[in-house]
N, C-alpha and C. Protein backbone atom coordinates (compact mmCIF):
# COMPACT_ATOMS: atom_id res chain seq x y z
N UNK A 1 -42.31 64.99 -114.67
CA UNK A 1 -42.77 63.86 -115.47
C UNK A 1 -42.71 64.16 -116.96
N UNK A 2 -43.08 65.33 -117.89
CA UNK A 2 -42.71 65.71 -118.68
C UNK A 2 -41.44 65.63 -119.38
N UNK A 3 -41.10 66.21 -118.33
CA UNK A 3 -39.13 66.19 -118.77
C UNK A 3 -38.60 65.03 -118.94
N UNK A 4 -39.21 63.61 -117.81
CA UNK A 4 -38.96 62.47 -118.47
C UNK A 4 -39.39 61.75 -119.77
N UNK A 5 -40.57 62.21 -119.58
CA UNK A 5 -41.13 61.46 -121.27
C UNK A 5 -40.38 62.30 -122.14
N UNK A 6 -39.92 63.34 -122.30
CA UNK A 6 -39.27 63.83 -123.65
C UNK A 6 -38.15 62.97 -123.55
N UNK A 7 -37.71 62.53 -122.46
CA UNK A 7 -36.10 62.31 -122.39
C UNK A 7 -36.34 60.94 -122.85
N UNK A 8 -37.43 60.36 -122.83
CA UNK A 8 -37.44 58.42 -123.02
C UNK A 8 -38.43 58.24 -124.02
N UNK A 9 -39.20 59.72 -124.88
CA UNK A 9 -39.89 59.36 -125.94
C UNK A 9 -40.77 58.62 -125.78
N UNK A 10 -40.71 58.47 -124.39
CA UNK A 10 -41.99 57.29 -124.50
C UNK A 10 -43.04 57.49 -122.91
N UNK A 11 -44.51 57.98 -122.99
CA UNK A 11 -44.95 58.46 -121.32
C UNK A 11 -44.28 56.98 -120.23
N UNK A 12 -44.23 57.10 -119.41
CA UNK A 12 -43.88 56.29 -118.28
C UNK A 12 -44.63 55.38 -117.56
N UNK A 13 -44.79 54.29 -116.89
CA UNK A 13 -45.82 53.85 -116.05
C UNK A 13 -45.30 53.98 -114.75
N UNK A 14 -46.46 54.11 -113.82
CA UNK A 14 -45.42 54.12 -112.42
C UNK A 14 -45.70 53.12 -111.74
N UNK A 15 -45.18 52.01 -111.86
CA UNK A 15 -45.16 50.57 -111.29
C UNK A 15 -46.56 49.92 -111.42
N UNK A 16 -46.80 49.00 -111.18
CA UNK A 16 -48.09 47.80 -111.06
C UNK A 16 -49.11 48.57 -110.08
N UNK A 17 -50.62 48.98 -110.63
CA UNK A 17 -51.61 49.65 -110.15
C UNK A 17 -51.90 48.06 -109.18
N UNK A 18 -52.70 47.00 -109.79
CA UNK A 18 -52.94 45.83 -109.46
C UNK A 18 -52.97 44.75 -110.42
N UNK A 19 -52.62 43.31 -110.27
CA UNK A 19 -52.94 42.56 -110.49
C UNK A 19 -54.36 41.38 -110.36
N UNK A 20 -54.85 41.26 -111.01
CA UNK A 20 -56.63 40.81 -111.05
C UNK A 20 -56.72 38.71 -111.16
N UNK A 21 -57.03 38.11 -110.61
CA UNK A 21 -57.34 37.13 -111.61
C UNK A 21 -58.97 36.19 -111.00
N UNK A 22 -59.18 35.52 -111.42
CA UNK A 22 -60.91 35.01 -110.69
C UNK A 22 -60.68 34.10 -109.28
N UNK A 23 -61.84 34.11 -108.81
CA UNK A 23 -61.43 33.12 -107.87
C UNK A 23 -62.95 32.08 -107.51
N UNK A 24 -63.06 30.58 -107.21
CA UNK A 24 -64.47 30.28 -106.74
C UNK A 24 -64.56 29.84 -105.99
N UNK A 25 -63.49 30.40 -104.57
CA UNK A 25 -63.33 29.86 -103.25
C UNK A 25 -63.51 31.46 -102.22
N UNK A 26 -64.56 31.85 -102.41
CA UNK A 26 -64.39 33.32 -101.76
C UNK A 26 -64.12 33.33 -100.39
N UNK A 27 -64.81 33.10 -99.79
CA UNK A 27 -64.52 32.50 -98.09
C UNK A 27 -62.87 32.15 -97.46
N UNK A 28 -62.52 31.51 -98.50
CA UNK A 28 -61.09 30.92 -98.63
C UNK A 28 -60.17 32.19 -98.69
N UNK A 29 -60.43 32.94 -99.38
CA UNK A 29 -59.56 33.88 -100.41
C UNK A 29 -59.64 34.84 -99.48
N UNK A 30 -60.60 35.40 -98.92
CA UNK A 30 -60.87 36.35 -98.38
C UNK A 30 -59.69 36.35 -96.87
N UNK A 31 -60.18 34.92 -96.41
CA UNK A 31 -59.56 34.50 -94.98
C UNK A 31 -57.74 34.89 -95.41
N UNK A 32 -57.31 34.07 -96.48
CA UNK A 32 -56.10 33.87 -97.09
C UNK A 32 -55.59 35.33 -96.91
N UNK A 33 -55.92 36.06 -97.64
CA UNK A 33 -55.26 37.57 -98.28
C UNK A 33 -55.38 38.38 -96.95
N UNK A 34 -56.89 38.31 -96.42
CA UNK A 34 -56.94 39.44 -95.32
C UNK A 34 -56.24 38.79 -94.29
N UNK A 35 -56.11 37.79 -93.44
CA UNK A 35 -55.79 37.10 -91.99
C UNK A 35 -54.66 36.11 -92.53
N UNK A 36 -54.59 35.75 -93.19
CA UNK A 36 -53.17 35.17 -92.96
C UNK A 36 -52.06 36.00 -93.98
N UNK A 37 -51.73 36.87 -94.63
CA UNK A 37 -50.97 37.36 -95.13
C UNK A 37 -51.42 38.85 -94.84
N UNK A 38 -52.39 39.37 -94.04
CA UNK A 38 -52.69 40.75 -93.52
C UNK A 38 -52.68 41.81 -94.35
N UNK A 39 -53.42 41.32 -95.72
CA UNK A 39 -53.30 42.86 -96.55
C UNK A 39 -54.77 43.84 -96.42
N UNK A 40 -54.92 44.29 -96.19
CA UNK A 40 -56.20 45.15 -95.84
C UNK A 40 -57.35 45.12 -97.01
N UNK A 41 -58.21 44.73 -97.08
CA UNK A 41 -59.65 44.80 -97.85
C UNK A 41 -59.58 46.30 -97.50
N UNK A 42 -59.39 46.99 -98.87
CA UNK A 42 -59.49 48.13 -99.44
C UNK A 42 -60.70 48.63 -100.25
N UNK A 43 -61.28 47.64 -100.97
CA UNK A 43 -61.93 48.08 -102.02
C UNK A 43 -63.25 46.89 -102.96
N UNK A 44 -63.85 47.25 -102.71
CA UNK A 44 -65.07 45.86 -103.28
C UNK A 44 -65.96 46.78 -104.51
N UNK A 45 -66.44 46.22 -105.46
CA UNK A 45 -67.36 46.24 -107.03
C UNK A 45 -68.37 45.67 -106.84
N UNK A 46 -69.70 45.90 -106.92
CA UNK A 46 -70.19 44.82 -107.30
C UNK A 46 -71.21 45.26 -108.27
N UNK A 47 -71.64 44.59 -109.29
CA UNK A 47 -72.48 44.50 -110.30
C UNK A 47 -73.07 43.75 -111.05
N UNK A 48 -73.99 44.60 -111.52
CA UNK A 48 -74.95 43.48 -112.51
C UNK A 48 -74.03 42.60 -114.09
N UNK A 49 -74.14 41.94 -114.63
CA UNK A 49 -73.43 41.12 -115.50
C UNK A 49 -74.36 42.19 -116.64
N UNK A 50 -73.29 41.78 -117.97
CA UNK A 50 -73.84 42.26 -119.05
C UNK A 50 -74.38 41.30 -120.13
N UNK A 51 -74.76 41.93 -121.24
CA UNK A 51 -74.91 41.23 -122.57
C UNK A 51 -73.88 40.84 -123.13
N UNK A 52 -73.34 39.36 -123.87
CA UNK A 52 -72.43 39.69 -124.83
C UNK A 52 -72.66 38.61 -126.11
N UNK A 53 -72.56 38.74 -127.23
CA UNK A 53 -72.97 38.15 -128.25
C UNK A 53 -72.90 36.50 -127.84
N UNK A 54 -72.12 35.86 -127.47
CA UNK A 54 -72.60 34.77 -127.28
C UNK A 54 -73.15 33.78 -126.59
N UNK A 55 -72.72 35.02 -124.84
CA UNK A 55 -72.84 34.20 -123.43
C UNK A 55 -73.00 35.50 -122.97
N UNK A 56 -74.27 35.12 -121.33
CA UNK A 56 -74.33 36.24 -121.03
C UNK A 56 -73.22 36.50 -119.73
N UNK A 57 -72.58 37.39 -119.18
CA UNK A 57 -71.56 38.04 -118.27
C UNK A 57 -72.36 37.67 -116.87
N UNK A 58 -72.03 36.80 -116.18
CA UNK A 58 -72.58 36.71 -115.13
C UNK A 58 -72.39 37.77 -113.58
N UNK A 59 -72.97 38.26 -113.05
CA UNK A 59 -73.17 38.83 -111.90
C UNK A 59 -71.60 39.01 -110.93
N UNK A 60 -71.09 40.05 -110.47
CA UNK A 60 -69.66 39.69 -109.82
C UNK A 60 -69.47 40.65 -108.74
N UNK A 61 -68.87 40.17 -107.95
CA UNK A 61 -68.16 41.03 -107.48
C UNK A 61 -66.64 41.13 -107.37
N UNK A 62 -66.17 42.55 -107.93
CA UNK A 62 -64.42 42.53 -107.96
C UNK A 62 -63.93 43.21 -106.36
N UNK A 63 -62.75 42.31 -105.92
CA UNK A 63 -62.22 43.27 -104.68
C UNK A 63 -61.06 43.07 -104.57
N UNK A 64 -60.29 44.40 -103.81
CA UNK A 64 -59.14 44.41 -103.46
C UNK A 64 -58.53 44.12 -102.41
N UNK A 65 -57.32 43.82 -101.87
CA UNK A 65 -56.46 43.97 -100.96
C UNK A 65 -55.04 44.82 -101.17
N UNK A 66 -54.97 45.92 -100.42
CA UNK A 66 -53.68 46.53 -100.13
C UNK A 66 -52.39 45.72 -99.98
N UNK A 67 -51.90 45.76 -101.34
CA UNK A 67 -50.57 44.53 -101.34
C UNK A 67 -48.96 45.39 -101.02
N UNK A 68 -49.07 46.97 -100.70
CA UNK A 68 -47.67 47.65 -100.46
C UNK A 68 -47.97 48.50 -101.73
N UNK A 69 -46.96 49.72 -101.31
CA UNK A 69 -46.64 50.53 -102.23
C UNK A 69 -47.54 50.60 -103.56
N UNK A 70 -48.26 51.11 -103.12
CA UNK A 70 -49.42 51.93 -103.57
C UNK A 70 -50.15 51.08 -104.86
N UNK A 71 -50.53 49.37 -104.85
CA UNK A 71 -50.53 48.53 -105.42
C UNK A 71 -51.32 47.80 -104.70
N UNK A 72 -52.65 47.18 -105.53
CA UNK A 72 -53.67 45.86 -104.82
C UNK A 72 -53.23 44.84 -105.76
N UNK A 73 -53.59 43.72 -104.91
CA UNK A 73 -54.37 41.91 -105.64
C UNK A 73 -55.97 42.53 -105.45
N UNK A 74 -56.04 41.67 -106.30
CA UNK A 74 -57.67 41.84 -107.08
C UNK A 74 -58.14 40.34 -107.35
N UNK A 75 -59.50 40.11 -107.29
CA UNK A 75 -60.06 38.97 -107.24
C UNK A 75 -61.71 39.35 -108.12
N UNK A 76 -62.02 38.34 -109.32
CA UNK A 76 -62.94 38.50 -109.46
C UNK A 76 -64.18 37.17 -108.95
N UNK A 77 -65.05 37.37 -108.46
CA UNK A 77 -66.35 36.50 -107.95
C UNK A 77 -67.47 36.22 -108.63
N UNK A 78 -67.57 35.26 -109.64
CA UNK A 78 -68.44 35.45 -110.35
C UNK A 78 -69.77 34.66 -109.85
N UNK A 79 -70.53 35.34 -109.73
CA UNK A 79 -71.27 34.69 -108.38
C UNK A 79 -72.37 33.90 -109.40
N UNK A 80 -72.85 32.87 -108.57
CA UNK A 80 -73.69 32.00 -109.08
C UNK A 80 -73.00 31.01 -110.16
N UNK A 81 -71.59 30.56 -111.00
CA UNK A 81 -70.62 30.26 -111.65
C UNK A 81 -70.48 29.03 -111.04
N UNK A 82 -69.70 27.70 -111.76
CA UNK A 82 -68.66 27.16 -111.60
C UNK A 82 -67.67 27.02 -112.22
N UNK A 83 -66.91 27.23 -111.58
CA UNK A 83 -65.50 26.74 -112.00
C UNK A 83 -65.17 26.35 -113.55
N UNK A 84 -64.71 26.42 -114.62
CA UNK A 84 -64.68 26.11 -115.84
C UNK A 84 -63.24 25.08 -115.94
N UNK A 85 -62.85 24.24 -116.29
CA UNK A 85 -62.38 22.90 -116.52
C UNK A 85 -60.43 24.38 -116.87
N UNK A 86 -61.01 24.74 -117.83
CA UNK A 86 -59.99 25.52 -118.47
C UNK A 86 -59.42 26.46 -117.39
N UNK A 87 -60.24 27.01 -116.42
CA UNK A 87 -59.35 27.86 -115.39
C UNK A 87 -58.83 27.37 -114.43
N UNK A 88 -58.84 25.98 -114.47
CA UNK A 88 -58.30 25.66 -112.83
C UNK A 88 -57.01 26.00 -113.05
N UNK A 89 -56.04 25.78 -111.83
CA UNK A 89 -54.74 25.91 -112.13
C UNK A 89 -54.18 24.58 -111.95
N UNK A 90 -53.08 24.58 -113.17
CA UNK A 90 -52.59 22.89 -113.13
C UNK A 90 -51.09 22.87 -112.13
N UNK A 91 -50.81 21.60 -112.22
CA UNK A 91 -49.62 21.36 -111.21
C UNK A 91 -48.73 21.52 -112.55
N UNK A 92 -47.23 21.19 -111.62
CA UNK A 92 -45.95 21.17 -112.55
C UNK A 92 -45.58 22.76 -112.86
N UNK A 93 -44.22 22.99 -113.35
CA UNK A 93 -43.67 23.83 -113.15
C UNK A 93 -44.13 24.84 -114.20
N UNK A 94 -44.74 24.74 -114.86
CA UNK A 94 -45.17 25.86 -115.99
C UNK A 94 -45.96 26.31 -115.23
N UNK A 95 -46.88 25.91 -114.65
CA UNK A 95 -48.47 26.67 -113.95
C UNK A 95 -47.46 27.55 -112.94
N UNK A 96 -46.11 27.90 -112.49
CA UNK A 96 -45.46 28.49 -111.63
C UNK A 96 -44.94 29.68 -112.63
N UNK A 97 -45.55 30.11 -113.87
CA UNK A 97 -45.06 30.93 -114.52
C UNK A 97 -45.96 32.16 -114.40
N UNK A 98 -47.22 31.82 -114.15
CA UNK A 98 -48.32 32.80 -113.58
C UNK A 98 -48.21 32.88 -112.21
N UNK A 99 -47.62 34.10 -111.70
CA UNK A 99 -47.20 33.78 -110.65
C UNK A 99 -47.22 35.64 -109.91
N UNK A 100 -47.68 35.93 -108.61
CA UNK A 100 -47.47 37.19 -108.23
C UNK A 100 -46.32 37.44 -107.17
N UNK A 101 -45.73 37.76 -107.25
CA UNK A 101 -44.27 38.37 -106.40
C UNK A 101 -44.18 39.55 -105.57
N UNK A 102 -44.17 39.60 -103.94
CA UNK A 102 -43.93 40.28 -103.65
C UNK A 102 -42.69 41.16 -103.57
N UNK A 103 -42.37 41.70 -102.81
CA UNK A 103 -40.66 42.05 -102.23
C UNK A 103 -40.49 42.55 -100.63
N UNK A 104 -39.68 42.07 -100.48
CA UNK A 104 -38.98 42.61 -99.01
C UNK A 104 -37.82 43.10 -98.86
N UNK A 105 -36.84 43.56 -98.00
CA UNK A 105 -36.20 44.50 -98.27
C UNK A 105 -34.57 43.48 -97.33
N UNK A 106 -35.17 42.28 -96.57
CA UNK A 106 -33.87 42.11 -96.48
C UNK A 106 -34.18 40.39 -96.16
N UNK A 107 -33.17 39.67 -95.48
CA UNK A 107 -32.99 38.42 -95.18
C UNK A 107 -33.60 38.27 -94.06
N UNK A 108 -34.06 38.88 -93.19
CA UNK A 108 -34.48 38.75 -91.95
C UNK A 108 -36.27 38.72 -91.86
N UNK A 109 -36.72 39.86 -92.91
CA UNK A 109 -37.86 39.90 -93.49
C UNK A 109 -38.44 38.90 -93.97
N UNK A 110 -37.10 38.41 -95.07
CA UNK A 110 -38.09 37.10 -95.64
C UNK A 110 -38.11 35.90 -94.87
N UNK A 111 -37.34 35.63 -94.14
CA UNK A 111 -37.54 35.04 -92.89
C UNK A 111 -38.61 35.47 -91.61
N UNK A 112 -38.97 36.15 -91.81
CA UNK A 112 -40.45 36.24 -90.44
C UNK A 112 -41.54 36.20 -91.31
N UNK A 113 -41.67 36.10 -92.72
CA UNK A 113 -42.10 35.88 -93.93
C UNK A 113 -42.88 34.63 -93.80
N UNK A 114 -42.07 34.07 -93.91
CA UNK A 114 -41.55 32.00 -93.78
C UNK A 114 -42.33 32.03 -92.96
N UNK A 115 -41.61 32.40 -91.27
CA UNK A 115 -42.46 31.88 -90.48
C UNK A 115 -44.19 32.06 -89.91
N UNK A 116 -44.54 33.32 -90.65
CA UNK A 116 -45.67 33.73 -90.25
C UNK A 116 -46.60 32.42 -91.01
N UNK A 117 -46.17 32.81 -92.64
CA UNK A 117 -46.95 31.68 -93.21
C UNK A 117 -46.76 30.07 -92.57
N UNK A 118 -45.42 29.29 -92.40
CA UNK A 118 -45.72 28.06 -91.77
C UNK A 118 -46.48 28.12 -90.27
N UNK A 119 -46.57 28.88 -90.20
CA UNK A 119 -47.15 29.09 -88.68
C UNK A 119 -48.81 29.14 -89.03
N UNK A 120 -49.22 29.48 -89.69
CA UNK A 120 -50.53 29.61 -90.19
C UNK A 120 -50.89 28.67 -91.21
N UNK A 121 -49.93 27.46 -91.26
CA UNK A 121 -50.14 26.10 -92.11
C UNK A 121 -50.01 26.37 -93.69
N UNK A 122 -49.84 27.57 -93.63
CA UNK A 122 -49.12 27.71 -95.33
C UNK A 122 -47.82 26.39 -95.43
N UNK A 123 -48.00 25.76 -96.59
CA UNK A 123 -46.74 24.80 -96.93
C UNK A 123 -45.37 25.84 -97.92
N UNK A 124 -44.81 26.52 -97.36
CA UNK A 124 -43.54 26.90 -97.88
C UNK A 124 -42.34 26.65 -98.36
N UNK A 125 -41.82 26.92 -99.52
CA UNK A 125 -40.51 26.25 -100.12
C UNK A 125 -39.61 26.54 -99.34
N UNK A 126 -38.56 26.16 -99.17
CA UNK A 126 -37.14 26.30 -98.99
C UNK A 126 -36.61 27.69 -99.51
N UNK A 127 -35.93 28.41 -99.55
CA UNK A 127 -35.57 29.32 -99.90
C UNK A 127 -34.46 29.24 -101.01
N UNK A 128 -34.74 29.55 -102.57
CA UNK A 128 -33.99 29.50 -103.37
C UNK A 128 -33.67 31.33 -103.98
N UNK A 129 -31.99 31.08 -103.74
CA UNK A 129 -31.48 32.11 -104.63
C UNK A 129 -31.35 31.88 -106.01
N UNK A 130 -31.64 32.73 -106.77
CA UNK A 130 -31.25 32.93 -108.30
C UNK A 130 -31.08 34.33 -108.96
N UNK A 131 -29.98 33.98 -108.72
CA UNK A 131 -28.76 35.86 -109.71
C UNK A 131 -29.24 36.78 -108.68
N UNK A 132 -30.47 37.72 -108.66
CA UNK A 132 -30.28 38.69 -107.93
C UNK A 132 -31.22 38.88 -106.98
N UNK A 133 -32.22 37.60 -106.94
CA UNK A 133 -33.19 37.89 -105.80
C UNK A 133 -32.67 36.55 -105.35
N UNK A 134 -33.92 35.93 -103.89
CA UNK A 134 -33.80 35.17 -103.08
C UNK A 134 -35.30 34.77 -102.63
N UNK A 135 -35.73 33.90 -102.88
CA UNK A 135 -37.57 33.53 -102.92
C UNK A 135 -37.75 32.80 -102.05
N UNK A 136 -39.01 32.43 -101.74
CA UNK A 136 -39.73 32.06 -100.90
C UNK A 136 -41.29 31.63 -102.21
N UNK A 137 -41.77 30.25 -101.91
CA UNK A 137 -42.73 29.85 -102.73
C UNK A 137 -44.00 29.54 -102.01
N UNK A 138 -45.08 29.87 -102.45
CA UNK A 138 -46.91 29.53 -101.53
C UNK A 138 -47.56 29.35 -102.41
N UNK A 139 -48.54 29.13 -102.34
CA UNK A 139 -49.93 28.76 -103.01
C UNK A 139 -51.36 29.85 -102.34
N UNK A 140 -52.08 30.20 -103.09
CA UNK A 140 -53.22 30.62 -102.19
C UNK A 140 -54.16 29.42 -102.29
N UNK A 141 -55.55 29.57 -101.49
CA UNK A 141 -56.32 28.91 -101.60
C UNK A 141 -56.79 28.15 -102.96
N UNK A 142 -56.47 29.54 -104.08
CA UNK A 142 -57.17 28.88 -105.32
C UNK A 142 -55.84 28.24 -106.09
N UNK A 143 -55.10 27.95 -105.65
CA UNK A 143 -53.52 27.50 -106.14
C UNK A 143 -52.70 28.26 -106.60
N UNK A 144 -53.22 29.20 -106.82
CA UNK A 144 -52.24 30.61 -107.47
C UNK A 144 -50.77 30.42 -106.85
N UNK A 145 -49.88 30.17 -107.88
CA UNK A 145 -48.90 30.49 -107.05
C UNK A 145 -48.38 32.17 -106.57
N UNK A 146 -47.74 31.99 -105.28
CA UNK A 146 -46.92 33.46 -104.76
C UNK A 146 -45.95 33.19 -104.49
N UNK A 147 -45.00 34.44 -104.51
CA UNK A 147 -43.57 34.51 -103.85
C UNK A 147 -43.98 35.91 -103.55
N UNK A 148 -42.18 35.59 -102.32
CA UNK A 148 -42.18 36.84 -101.74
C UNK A 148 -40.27 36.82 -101.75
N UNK A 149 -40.05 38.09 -102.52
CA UNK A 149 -38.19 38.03 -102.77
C UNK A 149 -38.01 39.02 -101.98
N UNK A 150 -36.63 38.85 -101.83
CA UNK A 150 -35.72 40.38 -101.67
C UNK A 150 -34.48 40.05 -102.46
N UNK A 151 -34.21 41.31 -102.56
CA UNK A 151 -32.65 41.57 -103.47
C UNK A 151 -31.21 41.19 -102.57
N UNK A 152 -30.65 40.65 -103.82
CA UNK A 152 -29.06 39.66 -103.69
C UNK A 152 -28.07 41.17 -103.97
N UNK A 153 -28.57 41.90 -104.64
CA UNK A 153 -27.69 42.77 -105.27
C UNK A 153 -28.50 43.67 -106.01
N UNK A 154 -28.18 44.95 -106.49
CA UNK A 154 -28.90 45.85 -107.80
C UNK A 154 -28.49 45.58 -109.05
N UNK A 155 -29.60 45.83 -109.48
CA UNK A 155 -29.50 45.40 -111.19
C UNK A 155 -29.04 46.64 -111.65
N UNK A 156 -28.10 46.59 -112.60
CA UNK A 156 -27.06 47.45 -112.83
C UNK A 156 -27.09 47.43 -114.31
N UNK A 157 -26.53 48.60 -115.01
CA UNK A 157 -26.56 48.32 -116.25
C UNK A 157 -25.88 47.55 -117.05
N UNK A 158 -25.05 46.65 -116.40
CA UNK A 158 -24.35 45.63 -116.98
C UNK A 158 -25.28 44.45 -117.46
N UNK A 159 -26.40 44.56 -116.55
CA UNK A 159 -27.29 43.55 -116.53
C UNK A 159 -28.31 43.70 -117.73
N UNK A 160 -28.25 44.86 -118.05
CA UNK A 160 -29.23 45.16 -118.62
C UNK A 160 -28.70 45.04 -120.44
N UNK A 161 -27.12 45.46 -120.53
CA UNK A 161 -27.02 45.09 -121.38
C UNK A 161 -26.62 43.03 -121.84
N UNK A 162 -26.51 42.65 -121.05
CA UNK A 162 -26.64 41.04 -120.90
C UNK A 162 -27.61 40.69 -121.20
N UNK A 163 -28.92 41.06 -120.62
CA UNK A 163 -30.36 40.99 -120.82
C UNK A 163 -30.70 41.36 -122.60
N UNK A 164 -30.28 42.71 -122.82
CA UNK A 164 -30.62 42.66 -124.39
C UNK A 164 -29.75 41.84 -124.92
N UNK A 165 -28.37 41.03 -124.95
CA UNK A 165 -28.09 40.62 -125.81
C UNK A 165 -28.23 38.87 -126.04
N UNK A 166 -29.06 38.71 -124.40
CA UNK A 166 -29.67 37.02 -124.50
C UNK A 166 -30.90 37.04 -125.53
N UNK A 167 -32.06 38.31 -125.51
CA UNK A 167 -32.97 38.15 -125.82
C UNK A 167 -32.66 38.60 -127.82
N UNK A 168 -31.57 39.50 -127.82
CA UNK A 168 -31.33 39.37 -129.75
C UNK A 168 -31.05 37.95 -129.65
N UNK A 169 -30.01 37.14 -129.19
CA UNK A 169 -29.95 36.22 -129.55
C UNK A 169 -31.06 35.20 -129.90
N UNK A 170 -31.93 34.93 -128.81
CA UNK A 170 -32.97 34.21 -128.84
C UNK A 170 -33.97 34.65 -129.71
N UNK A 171 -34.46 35.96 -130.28
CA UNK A 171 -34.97 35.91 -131.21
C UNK A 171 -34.37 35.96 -132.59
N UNK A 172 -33.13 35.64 -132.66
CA UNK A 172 -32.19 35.45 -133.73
C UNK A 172 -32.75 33.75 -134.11
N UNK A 173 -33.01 33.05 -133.22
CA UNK A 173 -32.85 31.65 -133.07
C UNK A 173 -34.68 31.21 -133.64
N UNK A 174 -35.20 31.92 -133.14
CA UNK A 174 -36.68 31.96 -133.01
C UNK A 174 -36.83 32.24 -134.82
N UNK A 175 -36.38 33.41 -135.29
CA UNK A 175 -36.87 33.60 -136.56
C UNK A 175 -36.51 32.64 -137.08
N UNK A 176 -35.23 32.35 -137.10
CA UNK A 176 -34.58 30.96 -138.28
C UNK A 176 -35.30 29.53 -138.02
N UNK A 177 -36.17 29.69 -137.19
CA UNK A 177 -36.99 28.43 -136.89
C UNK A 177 -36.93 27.73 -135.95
N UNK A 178 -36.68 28.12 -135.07
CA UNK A 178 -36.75 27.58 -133.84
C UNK A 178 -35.15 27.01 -133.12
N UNK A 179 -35.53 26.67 -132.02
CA UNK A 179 -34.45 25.54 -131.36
C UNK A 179 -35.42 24.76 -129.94
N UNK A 180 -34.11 24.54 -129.26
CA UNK A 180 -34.73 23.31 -128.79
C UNK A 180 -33.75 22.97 -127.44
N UNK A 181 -32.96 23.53 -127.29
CA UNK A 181 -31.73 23.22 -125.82
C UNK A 181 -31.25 25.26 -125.44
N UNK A 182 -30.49 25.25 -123.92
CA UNK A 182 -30.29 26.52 -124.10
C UNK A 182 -28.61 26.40 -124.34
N UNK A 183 -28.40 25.49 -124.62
CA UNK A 183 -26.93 25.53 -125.33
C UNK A 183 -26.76 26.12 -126.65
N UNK A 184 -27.52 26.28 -127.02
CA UNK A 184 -27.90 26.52 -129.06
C UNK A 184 -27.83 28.39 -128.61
N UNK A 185 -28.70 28.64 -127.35
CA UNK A 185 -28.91 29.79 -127.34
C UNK A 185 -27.88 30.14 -126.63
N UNK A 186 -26.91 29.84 -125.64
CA UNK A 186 -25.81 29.88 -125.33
C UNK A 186 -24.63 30.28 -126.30
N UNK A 187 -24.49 29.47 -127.56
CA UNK A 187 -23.46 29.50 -128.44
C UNK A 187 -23.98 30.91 -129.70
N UNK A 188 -25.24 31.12 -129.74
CA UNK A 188 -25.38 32.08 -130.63
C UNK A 188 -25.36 33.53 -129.62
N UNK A 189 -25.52 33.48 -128.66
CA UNK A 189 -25.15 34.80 -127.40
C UNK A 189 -23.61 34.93 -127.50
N UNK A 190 -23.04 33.91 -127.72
CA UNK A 190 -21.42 33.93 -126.87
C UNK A 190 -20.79 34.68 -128.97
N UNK A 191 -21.59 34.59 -129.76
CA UNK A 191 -21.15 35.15 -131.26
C UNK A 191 -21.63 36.91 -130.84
N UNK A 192 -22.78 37.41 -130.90
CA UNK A 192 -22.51 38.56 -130.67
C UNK A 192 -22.49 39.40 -129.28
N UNK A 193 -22.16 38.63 -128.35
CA UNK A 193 -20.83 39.33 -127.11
C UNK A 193 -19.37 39.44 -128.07
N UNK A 194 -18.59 38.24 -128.89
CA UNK A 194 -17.52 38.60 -129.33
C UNK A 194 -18.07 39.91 -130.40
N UNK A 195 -18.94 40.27 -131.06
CA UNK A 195 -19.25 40.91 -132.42
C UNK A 195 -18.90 42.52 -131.64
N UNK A 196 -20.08 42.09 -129.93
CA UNK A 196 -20.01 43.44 -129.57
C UNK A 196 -18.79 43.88 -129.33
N UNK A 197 -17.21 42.65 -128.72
CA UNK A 197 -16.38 43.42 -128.03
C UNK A 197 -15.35 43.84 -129.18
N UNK A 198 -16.15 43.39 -130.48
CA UNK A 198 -14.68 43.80 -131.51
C UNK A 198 -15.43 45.45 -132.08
N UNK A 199 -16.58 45.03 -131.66
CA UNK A 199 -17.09 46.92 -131.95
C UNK A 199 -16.43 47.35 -131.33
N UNK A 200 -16.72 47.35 -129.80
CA UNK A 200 -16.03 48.49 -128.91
C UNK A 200 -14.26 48.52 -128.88
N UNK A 201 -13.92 47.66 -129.55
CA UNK A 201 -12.47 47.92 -129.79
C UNK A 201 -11.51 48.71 -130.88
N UNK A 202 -12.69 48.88 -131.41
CA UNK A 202 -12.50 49.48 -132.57
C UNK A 202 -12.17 51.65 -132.35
């Protein structure tokens, strides 16, 4: 591990410990995570709430479920609480941007996937590919959205340099003040791909 951080200048993380977010359907959540998606209740918190300058921290309990490879979902319970107007989760496709992702390892997987959940009245998407995975879409009790992918292909370093040169572009676009279509960001990507290939020709 050493030898890597000298080599990348930078210490390492080793993948997603857990992901956390609240919930005020515990009963629900509990049933959801442990019995219909079978991840094991690993780990429960519970404690007294604190002081804080303007509101006091109400009473909670935090717990886990064993989500794979050495990684929980986490739920906080803030007991005695309702619901706050601002946390619900909204419909439409942005609220699908907070979103937790599993993985599986092939086509057959994410297919007994599918069926476990419609079988247990989960409402499931259709299965959409895009570039290098292949999804599957759910909801939990508290609307959270989930997926569960597997890989189309490996991400390769071709990808990676594609990846840095969408995102110079786009913040090329961003400083000068914005835009507004991904054609704009299309045509300023497709300027330094040519910039890069007259470097490397050189």
């Amino acid at each position: 591990m050493a030898d890597d951080m000298t080599l990348t200048g930078r210490p390492l993380l080793n993948g997603v410990d857990h992901t956390a977010r609240p919930t005020w359907k515990l009963a629900e959540t509990v049933a959801f995570y442990r019995d219909v998606l079978g991840l094991p209740l690993v780990h429960a918190i519970t404690a007294k709430g604190w002081g804080r300058e303007k509101e006091e921290h109400a009473d909670f309990i935090h717990f886990f479920f064993d989500s794979g490879n050495a990684s929980t979902i986490a739920f906080f319970y803030y007991i005695g609480t309702q619901q706050p107007e601002s946390l619900k989760v909204p419909r439409g496709y942005m609220a699908m941007a907070n979103h937790t992702a599993w993985r599986v390892d092939t086509e057959a997987d994410l297919l007994a996937w599918q069926k476990r959940l419609e079988s247990r009245g989960v409402a499931v998407s259709q299965s959409v590919r895009h570039e290098v995975i292949e999804s599957i879409y759910f909801r939990d009790p508290n609307w959270y959205p989930l997926e569960i992918t597997r890989p189309l292909r490996a991400v390769e370093t071709i990808d990676a340099t594609d990846a840095g040169l969408t995102m110079q572009a786009a913040l090329e676009l961003e400083a000068r003040g914005g835009w507004a279509t991904v054609e704009q960001l299309w045509r300023a990507k497709a300027v330094l791909v040519k910039e890069r290939q007259r470097a490397h020709a050189k």
